[in-house]
Protein backbone atom coordinates (compact mmCIF):
# COMPACT_ATOMS: atom_id res chain seq x y z
CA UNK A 1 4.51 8.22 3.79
CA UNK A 2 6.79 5.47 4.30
CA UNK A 3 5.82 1.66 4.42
CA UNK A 4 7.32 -1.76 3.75
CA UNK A 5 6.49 -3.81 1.09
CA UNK A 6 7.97 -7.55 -0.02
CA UNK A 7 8.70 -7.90 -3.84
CA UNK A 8 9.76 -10.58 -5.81
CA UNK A 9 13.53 -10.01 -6.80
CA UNK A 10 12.47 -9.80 -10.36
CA UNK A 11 10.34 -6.80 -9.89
CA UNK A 12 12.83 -5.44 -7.66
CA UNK A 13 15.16 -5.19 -10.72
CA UNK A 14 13.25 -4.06 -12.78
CA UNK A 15 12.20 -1.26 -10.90
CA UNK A 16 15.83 -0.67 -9.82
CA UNK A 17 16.49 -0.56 -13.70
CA UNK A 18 13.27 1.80 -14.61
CA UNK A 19 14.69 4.39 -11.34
CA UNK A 20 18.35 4.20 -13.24
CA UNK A 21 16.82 5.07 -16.76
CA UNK A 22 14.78 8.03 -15.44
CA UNK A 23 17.84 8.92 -13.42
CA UNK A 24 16.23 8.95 -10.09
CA UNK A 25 17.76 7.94 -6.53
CA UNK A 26 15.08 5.70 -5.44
CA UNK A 27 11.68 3.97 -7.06
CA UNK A 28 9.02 5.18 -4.33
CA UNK A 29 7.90 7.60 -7.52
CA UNK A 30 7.24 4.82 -9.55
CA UNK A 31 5.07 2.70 -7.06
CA UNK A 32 3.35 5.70 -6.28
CA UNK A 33 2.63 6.10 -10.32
CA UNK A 34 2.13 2.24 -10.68
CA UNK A 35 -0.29 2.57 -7.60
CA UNK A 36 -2.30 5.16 -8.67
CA UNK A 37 -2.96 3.70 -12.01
CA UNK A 38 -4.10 0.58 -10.65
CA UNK A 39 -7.05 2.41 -8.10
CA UNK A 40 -7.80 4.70 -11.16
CA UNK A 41 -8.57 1.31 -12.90
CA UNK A 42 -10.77 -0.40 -10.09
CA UNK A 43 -14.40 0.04 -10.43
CA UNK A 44 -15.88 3.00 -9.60
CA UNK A 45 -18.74 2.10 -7.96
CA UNK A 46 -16.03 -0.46 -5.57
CA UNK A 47 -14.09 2.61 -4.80
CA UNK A 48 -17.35 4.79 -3.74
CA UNK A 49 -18.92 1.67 -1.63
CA UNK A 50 -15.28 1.97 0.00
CA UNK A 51 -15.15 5.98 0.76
CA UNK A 52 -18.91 4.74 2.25
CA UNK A 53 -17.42 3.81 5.80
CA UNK A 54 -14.99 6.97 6.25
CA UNK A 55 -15.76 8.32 9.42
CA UNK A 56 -17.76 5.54 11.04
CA UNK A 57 -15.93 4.11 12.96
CA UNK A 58 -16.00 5.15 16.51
CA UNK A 59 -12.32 6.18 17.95
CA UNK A 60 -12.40 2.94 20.57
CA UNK A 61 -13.58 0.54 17.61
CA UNK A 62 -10.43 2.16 15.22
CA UNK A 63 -8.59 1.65 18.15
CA UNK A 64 -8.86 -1.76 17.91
CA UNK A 65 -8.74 -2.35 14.31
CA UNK A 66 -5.14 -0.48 15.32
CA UNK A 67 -4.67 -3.44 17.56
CA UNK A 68 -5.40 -6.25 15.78
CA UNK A 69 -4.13 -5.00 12.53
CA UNK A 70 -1.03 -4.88 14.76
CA UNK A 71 -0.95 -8.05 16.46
CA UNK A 72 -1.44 -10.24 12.98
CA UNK A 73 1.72 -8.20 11.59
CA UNK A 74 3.86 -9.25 14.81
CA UNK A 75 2.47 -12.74 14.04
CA UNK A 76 2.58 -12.39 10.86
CA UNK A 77 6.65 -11.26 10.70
CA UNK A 78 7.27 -13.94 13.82
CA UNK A 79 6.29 -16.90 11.62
């Protein structure tokens, strides 16, 4: 899945320098490694109260999380 994410330039670098040393094109394989380490490390008990709420919201109520979650990026990117 593709996203956008803002990094400081340092960390850019660095992970520009990491992709170069493991001789790979881009570093999405490396966030993806970096991110999954970091929810393996989160509390167990924080990530099951999480997986708690899948599937309760009803399809009008996600639709307007969609919404909102929308409108505060197009704000968000606009200020």
């Amino acid at each position: 899945m593709r996203t956008t994410i803002e990094i400081s330039e340092e960390n850019h670098t660095l992970l520009r320098t990491l992709a170069i040393q493991r001789k790979e094109k881009g570093f999405s394989k490396i966030i993806d490694e970096a991110l999954h380490a970091y929810f393996q490390n989160q509390s167990t008990e924080q990530n099951l109260s999480l997986l708690e709420f899948k599937g309760k919201l009803t399809k009008n109520r996600m639709n307007e999380y969609v919404k909102d979650v929308k409108s505060l990026r197009n704000n968000w990117r606009n200020s």
